[in-house]
N, C-alpha and C. Protein backbone atom coordinates (compact mmCIF):
# COMPACT_ATOMS: atom_id res chain seq x y z
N UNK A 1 -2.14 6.71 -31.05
CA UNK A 1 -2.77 5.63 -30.35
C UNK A 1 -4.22 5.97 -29.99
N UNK A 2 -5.15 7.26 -30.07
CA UNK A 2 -6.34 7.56 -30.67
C UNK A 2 -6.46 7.80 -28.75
N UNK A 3 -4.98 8.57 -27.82
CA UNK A 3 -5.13 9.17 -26.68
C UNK A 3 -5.84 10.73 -26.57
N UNK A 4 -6.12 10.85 -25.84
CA UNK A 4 -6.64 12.26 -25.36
C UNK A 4 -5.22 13.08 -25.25
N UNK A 5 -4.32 14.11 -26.01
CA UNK A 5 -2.88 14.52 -26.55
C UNK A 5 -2.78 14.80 -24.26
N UNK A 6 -3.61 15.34 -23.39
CA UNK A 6 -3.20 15.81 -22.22
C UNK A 6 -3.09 14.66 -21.53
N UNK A 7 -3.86 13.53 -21.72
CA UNK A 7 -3.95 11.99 -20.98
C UNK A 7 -2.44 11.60 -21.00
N UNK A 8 -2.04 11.66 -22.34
CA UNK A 8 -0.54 10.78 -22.84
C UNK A 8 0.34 11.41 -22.61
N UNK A 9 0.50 13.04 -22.10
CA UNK A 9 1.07 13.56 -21.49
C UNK A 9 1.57 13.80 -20.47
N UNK A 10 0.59 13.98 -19.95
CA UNK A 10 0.53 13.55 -18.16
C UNK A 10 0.71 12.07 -17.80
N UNK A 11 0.29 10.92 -18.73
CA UNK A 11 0.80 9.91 -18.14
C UNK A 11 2.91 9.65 -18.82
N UNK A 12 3.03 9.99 -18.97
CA UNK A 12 4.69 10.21 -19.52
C UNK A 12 5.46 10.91 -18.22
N UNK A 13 4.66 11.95 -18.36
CA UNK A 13 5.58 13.09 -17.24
C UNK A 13 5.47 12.11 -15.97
N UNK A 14 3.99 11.89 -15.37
CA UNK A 14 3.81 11.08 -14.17
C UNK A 14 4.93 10.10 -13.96
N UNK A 15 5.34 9.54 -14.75
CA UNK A 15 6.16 8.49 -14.89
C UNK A 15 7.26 8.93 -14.65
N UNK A 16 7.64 10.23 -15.51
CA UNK A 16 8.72 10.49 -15.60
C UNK A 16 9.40 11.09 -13.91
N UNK A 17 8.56 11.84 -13.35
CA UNK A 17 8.45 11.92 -12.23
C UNK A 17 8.99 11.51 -11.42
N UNK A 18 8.31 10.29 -11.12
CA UNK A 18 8.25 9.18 -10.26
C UNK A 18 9.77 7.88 -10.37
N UNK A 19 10.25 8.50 -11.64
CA UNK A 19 11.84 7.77 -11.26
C UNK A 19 12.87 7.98 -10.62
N UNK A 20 12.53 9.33 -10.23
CA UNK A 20 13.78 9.38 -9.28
C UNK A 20 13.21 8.64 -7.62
N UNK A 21 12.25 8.11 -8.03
CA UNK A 21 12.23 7.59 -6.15
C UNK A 21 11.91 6.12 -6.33
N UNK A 22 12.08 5.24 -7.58
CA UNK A 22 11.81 3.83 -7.46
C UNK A 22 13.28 3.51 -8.71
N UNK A 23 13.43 1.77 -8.64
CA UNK A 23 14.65 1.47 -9.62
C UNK A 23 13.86 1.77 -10.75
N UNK A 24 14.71 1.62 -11.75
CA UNK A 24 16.32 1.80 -11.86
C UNK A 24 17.07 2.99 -11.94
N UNK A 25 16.62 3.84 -11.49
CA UNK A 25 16.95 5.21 -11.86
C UNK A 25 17.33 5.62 -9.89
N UNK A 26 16.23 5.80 -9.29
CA UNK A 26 15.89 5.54 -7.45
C UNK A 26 17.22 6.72 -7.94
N UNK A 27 17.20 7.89 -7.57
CA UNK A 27 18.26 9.27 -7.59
C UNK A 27 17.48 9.37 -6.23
N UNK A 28 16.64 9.38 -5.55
CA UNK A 28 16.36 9.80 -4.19
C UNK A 28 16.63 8.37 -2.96
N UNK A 29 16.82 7.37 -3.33
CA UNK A 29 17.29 5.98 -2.84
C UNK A 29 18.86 6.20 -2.64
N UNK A 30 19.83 6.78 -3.38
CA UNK A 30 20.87 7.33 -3.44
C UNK A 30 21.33 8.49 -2.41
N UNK A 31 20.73 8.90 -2.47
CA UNK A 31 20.79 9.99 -1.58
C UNK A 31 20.46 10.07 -0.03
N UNK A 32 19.21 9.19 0.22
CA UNK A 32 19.11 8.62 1.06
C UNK A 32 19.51 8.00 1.94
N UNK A 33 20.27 7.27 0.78
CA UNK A 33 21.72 6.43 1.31
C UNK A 33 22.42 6.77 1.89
N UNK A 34 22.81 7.85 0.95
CA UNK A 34 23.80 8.97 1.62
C UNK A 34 23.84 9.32 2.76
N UNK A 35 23.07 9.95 3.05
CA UNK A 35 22.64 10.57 4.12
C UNK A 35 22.46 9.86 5.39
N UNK A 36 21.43 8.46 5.09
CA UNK A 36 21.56 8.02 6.38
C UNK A 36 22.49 6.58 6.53
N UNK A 37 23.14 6.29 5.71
CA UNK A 37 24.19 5.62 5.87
C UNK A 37 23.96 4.07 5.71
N UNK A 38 22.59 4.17 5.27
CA UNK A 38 21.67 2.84 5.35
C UNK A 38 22.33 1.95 3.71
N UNK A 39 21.19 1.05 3.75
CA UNK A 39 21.79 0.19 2.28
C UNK A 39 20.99 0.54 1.05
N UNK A 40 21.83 0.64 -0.15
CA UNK A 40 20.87 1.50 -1.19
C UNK A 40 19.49 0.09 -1.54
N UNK A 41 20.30 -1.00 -1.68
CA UNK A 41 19.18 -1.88 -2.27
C UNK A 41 18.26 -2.27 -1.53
N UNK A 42 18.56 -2.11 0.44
CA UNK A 42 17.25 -2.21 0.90
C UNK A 42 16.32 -1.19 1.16
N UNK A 43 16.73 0.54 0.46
CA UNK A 43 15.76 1.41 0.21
C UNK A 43 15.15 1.64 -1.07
N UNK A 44 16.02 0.69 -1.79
CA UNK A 44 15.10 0.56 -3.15
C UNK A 44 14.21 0.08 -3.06
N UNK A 45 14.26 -1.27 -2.66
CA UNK A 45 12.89 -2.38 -1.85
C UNK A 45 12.17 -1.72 -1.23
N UNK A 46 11.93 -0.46 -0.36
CA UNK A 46 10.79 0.09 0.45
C UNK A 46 9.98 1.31 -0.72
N UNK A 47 11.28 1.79 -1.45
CA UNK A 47 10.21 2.75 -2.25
C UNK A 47 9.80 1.88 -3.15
N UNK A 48 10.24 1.38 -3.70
CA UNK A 48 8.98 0.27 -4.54
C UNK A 48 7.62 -0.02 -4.25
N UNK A 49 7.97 -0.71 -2.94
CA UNK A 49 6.74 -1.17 -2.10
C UNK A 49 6.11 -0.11 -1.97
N UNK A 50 6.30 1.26 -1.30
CA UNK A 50 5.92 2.63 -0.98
C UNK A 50 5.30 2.55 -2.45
N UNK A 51 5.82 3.13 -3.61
CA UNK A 51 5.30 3.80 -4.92
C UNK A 51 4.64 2.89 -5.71
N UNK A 52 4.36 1.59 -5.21
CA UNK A 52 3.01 1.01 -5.79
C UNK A 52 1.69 1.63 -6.58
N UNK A 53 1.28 2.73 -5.40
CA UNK A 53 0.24 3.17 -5.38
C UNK A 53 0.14 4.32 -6.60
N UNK A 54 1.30 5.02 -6.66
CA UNK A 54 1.73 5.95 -7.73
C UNK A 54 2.19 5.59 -9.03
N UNK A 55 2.28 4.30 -8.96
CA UNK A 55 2.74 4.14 -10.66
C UNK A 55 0.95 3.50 -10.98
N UNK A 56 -0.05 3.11 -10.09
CA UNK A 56 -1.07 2.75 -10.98
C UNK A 56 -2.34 4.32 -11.39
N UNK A 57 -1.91 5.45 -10.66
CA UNK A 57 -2.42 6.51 -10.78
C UNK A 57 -2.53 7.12 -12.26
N UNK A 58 -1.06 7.16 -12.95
CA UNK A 58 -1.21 7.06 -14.42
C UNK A 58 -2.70 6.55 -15.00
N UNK A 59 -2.44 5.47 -15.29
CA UNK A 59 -3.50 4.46 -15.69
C UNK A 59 -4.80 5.43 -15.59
N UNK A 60 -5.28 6.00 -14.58
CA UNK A 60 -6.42 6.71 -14.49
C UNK A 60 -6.20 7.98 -15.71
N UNK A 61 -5.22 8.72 -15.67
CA UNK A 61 -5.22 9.76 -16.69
C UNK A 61 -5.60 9.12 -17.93
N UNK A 62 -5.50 8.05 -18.40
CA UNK A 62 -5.69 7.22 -19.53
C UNK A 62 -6.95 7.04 -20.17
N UNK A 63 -7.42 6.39 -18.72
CA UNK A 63 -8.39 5.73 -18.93
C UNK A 63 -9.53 5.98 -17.85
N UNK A 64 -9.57 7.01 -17.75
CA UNK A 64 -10.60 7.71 -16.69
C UNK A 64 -10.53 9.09 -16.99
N UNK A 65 -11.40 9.79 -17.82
CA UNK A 65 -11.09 11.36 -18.33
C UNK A 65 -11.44 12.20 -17.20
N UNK A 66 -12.40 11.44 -15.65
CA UNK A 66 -12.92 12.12 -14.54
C UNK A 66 -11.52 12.90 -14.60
N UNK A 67 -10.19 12.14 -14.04
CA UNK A 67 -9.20 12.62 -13.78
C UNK A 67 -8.66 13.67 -14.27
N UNK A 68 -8.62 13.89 -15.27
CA UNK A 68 -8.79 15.28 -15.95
C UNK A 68 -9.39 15.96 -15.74
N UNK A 69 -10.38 16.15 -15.12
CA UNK A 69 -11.34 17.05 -14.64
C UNK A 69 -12.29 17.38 -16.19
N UNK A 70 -12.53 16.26 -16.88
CA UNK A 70 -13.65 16.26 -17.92
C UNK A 70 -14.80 15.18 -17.40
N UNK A 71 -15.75 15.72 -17.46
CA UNK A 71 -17.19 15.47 -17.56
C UNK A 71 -17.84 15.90 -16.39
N UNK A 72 -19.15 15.32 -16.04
CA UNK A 72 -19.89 16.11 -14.67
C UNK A 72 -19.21 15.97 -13.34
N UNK A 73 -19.13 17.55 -12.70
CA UNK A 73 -18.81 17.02 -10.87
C UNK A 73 -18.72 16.23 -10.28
N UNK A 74 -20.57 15.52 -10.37
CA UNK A 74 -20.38 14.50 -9.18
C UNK A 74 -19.57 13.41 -9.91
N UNK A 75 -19.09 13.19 -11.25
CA UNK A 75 -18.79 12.04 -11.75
C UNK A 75 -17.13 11.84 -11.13
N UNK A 76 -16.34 13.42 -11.48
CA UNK A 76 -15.22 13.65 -10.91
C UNK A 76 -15.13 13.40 -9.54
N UNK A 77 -16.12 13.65 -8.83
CA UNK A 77 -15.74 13.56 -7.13
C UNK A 77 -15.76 12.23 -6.99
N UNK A 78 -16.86 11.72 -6.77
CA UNK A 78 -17.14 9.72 -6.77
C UNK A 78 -15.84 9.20 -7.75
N UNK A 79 -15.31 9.35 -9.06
CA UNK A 79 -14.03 8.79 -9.22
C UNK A 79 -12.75 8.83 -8.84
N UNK A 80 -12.67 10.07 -7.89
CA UNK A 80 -11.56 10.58 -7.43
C UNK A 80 -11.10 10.30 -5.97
N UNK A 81 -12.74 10.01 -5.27
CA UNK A 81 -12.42 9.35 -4.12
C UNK A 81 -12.45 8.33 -4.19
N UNK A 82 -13.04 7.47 -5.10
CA UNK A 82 -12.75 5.73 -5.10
C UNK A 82 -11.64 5.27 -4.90
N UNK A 83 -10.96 6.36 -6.37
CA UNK A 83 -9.29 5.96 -6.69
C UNK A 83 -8.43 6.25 -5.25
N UNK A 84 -9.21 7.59 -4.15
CA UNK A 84 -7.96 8.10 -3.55
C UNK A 84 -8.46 6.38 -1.91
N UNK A 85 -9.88 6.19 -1.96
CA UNK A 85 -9.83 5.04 -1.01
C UNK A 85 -8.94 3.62 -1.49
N UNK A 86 -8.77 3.54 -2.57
CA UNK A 86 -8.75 2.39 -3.47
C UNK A 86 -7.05 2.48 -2.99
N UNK A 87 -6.19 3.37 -3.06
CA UNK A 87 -4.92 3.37 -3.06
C UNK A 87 -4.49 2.88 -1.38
N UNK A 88 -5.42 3.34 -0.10
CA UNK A 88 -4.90 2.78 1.03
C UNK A 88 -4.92 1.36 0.87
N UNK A 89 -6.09 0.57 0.64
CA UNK A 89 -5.55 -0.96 1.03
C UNK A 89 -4.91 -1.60 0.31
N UNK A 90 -4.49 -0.78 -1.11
CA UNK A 90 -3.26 -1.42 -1.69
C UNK A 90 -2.10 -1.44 -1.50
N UNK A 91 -1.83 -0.47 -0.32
CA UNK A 91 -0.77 0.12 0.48
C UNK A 91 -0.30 -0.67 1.39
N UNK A 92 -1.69 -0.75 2.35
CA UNK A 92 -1.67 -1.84 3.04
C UNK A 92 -1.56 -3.04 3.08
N UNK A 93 -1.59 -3.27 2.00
CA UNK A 93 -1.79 -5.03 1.19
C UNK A 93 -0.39 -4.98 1.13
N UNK A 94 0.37 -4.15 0.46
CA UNK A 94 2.08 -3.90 0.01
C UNK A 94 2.89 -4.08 0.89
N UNK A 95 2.66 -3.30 1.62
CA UNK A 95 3.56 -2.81 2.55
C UNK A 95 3.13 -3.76 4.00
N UNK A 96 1.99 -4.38 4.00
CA UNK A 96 1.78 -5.37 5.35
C UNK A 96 1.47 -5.01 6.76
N UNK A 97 1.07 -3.49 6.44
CA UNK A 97 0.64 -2.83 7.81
C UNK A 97 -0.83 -2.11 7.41
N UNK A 98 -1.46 -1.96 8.54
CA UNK A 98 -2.65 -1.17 8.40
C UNK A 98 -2.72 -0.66 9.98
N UNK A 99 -3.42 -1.36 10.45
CA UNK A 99 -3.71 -1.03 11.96
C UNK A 99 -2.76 -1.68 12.87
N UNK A 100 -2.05 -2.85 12.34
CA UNK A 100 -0.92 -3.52 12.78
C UNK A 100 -0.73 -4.67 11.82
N UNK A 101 0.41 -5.40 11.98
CA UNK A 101 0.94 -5.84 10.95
C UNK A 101 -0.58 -6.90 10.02
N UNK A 102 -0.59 -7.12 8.99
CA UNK A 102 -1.46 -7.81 8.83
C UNK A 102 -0.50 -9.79 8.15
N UNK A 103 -2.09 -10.53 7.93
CA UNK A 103 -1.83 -11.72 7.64
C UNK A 103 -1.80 -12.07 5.93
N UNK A 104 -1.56 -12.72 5.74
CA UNK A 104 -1.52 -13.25 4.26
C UNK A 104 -2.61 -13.00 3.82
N UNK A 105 -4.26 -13.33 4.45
CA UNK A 105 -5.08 -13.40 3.95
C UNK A 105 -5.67 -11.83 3.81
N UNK A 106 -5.17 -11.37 5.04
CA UNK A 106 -5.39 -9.83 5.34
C UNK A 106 -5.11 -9.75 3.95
N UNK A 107 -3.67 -9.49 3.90
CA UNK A 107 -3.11 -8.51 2.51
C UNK A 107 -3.98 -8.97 1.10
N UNK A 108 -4.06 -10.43 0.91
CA UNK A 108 -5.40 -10.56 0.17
C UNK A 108 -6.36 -10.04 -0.29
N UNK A 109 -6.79 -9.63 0.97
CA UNK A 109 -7.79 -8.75 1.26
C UNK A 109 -7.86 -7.47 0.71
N UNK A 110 -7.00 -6.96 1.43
CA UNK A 110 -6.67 -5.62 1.02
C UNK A 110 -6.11 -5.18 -0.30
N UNK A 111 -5.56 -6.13 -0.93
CA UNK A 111 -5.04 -5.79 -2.80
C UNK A 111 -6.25 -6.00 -3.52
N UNK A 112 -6.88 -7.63 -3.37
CA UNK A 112 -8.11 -7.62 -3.69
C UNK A 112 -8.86 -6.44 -4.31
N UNK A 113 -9.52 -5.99 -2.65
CA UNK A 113 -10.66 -5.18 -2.34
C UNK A 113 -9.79 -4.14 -3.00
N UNK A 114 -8.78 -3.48 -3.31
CA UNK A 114 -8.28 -1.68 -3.62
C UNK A 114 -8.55 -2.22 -5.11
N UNK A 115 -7.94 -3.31 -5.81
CA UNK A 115 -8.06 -3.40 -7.09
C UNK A 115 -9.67 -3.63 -7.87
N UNK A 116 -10.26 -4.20 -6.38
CA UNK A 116 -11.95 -4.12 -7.24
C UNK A 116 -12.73 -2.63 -6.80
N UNK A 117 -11.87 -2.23 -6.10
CA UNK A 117 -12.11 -0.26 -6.12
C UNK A 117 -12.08 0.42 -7.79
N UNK A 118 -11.46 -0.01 -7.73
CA UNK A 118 -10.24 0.68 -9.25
C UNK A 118 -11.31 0.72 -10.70
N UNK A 119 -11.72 -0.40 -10.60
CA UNK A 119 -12.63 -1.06 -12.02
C UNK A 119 -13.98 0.44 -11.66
N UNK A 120 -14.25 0.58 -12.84
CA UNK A 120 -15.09 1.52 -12.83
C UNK A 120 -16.64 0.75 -12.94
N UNK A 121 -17.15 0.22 -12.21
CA UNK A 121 -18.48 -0.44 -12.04
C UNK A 121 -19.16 -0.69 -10.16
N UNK A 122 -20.30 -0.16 -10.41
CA UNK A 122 -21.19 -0.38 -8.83
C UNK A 122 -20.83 -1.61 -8.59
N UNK A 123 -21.39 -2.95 -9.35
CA UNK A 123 -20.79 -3.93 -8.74
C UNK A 123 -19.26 -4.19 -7.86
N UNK A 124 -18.49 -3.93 -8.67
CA UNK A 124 -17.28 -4.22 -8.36
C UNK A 124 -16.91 -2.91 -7.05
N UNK A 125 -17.54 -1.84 -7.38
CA UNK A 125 -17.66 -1.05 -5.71
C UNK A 125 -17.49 -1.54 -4.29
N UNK A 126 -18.45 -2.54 -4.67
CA UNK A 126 -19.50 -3.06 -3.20
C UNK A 126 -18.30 -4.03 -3.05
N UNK A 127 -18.07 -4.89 -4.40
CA UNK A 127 -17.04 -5.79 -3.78
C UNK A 127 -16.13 -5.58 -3.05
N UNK A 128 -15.18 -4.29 -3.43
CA UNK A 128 -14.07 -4.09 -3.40
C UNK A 128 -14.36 -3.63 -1.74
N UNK A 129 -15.80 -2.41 -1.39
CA UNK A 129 -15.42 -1.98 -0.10
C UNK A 129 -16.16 -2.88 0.74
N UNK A 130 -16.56 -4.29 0.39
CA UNK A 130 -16.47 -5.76 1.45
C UNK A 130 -15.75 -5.99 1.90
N UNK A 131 -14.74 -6.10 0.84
CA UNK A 131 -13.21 -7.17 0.88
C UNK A 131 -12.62 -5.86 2.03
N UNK A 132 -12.82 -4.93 1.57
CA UNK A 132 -11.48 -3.91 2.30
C UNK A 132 -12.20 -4.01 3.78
N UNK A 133 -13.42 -3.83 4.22
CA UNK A 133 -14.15 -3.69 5.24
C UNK A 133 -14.09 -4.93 6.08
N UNK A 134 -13.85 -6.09 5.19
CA UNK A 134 -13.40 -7.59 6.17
C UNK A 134 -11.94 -7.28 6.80
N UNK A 135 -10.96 -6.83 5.36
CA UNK A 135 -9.50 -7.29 6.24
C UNK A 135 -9.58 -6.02 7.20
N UNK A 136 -10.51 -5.07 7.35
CA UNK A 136 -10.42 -3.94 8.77
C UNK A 136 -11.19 -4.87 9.54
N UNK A 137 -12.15 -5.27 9.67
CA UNK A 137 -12.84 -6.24 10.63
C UNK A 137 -11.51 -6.98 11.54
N UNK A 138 -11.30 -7.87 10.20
CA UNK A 138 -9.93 -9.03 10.99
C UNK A 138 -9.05 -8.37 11.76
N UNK A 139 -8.15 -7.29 11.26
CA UNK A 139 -7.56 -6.34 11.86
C UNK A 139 -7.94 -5.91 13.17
N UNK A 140 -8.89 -5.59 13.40
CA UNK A 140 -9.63 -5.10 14.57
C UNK A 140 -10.08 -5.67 15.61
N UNK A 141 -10.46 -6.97 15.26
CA UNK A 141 -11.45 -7.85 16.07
C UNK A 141 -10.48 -9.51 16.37
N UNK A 142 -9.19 -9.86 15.31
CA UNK A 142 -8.76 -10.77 15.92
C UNK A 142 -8.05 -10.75 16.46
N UNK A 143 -7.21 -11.74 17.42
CA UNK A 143 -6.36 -11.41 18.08
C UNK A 143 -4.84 -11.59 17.06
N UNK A 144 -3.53 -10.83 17.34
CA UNK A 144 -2.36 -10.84 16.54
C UNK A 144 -1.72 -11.98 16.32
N UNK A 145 -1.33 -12.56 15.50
CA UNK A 145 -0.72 -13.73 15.39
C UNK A 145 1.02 -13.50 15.05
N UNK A 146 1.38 -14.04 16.15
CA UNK A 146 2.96 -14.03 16.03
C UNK A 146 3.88 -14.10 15.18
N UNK A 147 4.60 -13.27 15.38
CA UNK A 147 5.60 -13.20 13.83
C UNK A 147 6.56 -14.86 14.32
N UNK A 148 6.89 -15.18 13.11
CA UNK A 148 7.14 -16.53 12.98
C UNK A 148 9.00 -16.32 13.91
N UNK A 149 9.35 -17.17 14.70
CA UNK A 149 10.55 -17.32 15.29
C UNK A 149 10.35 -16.66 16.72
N UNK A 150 9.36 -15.71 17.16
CA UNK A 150 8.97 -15.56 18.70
C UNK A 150 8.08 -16.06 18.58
N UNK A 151 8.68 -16.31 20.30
CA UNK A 151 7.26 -17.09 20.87
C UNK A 151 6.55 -15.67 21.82
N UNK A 152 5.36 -16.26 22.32
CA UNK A 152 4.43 -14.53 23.45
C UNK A 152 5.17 -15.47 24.33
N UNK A 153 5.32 -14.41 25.56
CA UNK A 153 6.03 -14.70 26.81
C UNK A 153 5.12 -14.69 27.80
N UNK A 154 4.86 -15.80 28.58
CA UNK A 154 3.66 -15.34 29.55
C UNK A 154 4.59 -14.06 31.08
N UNK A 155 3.18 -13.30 31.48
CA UNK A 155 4.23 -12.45 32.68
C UNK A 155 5.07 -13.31 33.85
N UNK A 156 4.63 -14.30 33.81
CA UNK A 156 5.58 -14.97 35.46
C UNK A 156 6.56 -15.43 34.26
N UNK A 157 6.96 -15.83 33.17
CA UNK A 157 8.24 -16.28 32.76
C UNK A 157 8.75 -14.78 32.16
N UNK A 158 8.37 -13.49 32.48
CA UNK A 158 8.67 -12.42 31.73
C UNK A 158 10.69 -11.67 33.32
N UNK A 159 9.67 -12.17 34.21
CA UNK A 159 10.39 -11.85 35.36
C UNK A 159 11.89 -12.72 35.62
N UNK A 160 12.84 -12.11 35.60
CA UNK A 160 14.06 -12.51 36.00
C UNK A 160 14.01 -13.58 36.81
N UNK A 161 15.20 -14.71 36.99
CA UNK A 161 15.38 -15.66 37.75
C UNK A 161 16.04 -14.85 38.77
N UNK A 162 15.72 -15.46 40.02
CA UNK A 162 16.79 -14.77 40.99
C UNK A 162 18.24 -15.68 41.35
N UNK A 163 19.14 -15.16 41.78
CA UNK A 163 20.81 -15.72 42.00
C UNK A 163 20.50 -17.32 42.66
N UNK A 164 19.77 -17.03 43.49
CA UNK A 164 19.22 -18.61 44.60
C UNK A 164 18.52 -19.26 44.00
N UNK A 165 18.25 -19.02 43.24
CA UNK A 165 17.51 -20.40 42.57
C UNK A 165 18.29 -21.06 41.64
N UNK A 166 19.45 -20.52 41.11
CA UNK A 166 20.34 -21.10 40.17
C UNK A 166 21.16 -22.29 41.18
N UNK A 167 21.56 -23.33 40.74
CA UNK A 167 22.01 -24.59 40.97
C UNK A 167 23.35 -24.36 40.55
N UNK A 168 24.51 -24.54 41.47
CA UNK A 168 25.83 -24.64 40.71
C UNK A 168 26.15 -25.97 40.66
């Protein structure tokens, strides 16, 4: 397929790796199970979500030789931290937490901005650490919006009724 023979290697093994902790294979979802007595298919669902970030790492051995540690330093360092910033807000985007739970648009945000990390171009840089730098803004600066089925409790309705005020 006209690969670099260590690229197609390492992306095989990587893979290969990485099955024992996502389906269909999940041998550490199993065990898990085991152990804590929990449900296998709703720890399949979290390492999924969890190993997002690790099944697009491949892809770089491929198609990014930095990763290999071929060509200049600074080229390796600047690609290596893009990729390693690029993987939190896709995390965050996944999984729906960052600084606290986030919103639809948040996670938007945050897959967005990690996936225009990823692309190997200045432009798409700037984009990507906008987008990621807004859904931390929102995060930070708005107020939380309620998970759907509670309501916020104000403090005088937080306080117990007392016996005398009940009506028989």
């Amino acid at each position: 397929m006209g690969l670099f023979p260590l690229a197609a290697h390492l992306f095989i093994f990587y893979f290969a790796t990485k099955s024992a902790l996502t389906p269909p294979v999940c041998i550490a979802c199993y065990t898990a199970a085991a152990i804590s007595g929990g449900s296998i298919l709703r720890l399949a669902g979290i390492a999924m979500r969890l190993g997002i970030g690790a099944y697009i790492i491949p892809y770089f051995f491929v198609f990014e030789p930095a990763f290999l540690l071929q060509g200049e330093a600074w080229e390796i360092i600047v690609k290596a931290s893009l990729a390693i910033l690029a993987m939190f807000p896709i995390e965050a985007g996944v999984m729906g937490q960052w600084l606290k739970p986030t919103t639809i648009l948040e996670r938007l945000l945050f897959i967005v901005g990690g996936i225009a990390l990823l692309h190997p171009s200045l432009a798409t840089d700037m984009v990507g650490l906008s987008l990621v730098a807004l859904g931390l803004l929102s995060q930070r600066y708005l107020p939380p919006i309620p998970i759907i089925g509670t309501r916020p409790v104000s403090p005088s309705q937080s306080e117990p009724e007392s016996s005398s005020s009940k009506t028989s």
